[in-house]
N, C-alpha and C. Protein backbone atom coordinates (compact mmCIF):
# COMPACT_ATOMS: atom_id res chain seq x y z
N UNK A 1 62.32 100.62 106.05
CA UNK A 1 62.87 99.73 105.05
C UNK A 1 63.12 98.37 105.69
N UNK A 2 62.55 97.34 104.82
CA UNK A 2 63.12 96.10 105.35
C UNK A 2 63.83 95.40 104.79
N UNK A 3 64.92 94.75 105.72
CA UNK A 3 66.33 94.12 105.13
C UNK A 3 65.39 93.06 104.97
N UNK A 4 66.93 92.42 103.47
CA UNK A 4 65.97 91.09 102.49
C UNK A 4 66.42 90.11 103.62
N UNK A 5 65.70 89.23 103.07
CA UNK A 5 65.88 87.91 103.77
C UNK A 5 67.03 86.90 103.04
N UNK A 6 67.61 87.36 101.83
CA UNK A 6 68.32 86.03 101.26
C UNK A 6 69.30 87.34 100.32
N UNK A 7 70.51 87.28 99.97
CA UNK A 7 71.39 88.17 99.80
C UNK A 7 72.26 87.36 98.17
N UNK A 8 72.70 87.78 97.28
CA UNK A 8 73.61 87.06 96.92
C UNK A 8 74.67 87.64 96.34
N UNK A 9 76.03 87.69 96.67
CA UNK A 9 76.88 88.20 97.38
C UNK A 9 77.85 87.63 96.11
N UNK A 10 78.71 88.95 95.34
CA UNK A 10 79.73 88.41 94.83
C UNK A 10 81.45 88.61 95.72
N UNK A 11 82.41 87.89 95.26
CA UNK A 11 83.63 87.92 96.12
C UNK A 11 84.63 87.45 95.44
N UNK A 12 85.71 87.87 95.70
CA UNK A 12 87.20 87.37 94.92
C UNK A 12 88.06 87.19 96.11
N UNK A 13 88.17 85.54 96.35
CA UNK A 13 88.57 84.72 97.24
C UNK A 13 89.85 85.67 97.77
N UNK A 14 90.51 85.79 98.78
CA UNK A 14 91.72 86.14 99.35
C UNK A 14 92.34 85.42 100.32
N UNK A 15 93.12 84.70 100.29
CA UNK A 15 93.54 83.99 101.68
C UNK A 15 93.81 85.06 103.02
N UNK A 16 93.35 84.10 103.84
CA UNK A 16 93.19 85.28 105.15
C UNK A 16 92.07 85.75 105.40
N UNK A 17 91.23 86.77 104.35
CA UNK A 17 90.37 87.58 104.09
C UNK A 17 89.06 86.79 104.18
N UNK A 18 88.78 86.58 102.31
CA UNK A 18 87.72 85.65 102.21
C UNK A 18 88.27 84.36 101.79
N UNK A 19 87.95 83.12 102.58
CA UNK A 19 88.57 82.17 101.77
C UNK A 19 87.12 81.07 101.60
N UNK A 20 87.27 80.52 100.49
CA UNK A 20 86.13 80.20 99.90
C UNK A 20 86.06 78.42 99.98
N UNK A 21 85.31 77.91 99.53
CA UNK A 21 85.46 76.01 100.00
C UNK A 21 84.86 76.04 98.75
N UNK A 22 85.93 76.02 97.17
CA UNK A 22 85.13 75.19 95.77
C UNK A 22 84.91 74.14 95.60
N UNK A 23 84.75 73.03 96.55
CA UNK A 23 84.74 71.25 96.80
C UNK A 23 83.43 71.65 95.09
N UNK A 24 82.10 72.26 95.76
CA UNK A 24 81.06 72.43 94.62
C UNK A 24 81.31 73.53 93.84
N UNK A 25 82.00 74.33 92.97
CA UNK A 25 81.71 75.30 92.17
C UNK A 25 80.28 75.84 91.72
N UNK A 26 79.78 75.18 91.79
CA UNK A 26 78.09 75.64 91.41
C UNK A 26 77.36 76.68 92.83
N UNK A 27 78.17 76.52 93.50
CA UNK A 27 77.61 76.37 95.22
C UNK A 27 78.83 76.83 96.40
N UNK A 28 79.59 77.69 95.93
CA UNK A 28 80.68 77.54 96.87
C UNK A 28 80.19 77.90 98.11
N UNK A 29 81.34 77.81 99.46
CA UNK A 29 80.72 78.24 100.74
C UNK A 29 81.80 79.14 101.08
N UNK A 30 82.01 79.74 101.86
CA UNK A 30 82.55 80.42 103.03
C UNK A 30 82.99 79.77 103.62
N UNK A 31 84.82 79.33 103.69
CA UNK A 31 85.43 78.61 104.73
C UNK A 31 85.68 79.14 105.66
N UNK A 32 86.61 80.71 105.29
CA UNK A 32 87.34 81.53 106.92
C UNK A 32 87.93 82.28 105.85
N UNK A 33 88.50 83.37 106.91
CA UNK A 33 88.75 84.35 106.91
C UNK A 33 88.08 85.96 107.59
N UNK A 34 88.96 86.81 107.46
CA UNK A 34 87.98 88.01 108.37
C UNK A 34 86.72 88.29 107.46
N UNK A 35 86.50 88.55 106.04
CA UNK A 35 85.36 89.57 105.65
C UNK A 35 84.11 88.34 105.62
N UNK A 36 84.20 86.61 105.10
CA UNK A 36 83.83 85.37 106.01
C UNK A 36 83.37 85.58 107.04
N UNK A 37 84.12 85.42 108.40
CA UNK A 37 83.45 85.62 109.93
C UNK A 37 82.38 86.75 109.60
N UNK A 38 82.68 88.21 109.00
CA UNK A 38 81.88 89.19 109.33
C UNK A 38 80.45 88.90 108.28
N UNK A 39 80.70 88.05 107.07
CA UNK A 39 79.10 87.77 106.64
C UNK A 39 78.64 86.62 107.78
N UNK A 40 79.23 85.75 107.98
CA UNK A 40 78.52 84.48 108.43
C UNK A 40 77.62 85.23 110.03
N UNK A 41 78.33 86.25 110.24
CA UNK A 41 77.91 86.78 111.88
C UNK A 41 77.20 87.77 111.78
N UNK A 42 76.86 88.45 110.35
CA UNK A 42 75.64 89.41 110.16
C UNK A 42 74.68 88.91 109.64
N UNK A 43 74.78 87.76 109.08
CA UNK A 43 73.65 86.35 108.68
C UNK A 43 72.93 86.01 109.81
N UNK A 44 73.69 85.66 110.65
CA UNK A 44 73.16 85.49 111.96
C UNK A 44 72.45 86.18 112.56
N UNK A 45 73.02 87.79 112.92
CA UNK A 45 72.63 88.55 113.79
C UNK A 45 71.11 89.29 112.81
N UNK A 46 71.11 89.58 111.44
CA UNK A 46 69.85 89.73 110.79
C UNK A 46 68.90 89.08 110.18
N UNK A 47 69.56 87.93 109.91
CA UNK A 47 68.28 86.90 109.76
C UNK A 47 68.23 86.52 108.20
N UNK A 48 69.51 86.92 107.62
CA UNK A 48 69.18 86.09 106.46
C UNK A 48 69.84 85.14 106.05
N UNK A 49 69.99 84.59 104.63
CA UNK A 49 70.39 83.99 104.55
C UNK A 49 71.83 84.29 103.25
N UNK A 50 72.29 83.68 102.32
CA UNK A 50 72.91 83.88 100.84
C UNK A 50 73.50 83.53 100.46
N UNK A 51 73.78 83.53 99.63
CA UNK A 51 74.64 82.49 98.13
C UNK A 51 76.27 82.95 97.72
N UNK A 52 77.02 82.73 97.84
CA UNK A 52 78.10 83.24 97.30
C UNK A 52 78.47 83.06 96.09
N UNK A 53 79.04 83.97 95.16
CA UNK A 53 78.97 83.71 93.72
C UNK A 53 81.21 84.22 93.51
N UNK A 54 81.78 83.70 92.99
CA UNK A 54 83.02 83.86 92.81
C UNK A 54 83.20 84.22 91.66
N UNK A 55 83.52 85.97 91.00
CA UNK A 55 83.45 86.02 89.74
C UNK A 55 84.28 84.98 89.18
N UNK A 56 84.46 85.04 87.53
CA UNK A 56 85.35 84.04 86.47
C UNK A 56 86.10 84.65 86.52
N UNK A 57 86.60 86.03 86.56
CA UNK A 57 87.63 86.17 86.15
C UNK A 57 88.48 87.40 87.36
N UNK A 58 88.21 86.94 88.41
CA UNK A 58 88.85 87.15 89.68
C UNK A 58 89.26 88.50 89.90
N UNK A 59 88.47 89.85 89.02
CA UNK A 59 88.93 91.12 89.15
C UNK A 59 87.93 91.70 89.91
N UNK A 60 88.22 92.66 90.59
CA UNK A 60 87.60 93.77 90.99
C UNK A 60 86.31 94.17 90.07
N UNK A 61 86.90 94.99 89.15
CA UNK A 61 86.07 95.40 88.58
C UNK A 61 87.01 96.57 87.43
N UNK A 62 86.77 96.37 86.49
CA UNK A 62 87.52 97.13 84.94
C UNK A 62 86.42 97.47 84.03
N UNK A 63 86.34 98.96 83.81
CA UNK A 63 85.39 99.76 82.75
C UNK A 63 85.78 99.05 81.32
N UNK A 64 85.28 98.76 80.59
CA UNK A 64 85.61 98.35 79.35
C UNK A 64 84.67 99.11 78.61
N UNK A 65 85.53 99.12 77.15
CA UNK A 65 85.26 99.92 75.88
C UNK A 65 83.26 100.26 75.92
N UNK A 66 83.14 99.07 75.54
CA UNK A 66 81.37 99.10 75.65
C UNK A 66 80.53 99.72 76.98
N UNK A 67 81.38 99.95 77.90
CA UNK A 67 80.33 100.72 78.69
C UNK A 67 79.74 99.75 79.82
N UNK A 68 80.41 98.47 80.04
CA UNK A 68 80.04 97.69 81.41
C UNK A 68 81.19 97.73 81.78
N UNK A 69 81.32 96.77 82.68
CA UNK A 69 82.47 96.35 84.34
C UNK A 69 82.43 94.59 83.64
N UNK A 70 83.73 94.68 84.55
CA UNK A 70 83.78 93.29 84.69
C UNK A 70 83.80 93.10 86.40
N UNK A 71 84.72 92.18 86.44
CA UNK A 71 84.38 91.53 87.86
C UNK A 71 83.51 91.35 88.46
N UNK A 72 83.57 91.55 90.02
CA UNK A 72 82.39 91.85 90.62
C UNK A 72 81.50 93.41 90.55
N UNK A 73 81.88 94.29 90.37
CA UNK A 73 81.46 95.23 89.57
C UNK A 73 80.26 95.28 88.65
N UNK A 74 80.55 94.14 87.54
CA UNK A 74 80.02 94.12 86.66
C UNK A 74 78.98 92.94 87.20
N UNK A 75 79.35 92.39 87.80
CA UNK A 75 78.29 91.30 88.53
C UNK A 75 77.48 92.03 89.26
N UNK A 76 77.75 93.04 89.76
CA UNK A 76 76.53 94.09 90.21
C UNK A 76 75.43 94.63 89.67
N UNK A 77 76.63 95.28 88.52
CA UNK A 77 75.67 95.90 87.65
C UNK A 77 74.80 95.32 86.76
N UNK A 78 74.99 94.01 86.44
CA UNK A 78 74.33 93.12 85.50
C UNK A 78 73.05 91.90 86.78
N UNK A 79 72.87 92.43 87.99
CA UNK A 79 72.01 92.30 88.70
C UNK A 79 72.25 90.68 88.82
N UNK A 80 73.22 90.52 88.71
CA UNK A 80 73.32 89.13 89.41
C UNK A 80 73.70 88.64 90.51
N UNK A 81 74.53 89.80 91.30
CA UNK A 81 74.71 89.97 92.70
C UNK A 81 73.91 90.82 92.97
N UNK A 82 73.65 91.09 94.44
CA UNK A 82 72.88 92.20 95.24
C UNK A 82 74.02 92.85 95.71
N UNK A 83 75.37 92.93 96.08
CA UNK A 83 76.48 93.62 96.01
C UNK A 83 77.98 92.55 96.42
N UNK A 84 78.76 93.76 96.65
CA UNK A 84 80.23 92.62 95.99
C UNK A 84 80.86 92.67 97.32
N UNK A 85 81.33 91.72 97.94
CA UNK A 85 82.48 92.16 99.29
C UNK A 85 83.83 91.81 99.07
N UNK A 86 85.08 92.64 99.00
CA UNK A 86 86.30 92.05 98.80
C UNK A 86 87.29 92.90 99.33
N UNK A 87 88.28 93.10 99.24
CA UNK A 87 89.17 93.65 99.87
C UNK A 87 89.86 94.91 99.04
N UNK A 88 89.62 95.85 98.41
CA UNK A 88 89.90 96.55 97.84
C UNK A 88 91.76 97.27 98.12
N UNK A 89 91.87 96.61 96.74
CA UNK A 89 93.77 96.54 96.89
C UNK A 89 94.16 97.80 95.92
């Protein structure tokens, strides 16, 4: 199997954790934090690259009536991330 080359990654900012730089909202980056250091240093160490996407509405992820997710969850499942990294509280 070969790892992708370009990733895009949903996240719900945490201070400490992930902390995010919205200067661009269209485009945010990765300022600091621990789960931060650990993408920016597996970017590195495998060779790709990716996009960070900050859900709208800053949840995890909640089953709703109709049968999707929200959050990043649902940003999964609706294939707009390739998967979600956050801190599960």
């Amino acid at each position: 199997m070969v790892f992708p080359n370009f990733l895009k990654i949903a996240v719900i900012p945490l201070r400490h954790i992930i902390e995010v730089n919205n200067n661009n909202s269209k485009n945010p980056k990765l300022s600091r934090g621990l789960e931060s250091s650990i993408i920016k240093f597996l970017s590195e160490a495998l060779g790709f690259k990716y996009r960070i996407f900050v859900t709208g509405d800053r949840e995890w992820g909640r089953f709703t009536e109709n049968g999707t997710w929200t959050g990043v969850i649902g940003m999964v499942q609706d294939n707009e991330t390739i998967f979600d990294l956050d801190t599960w509280r």
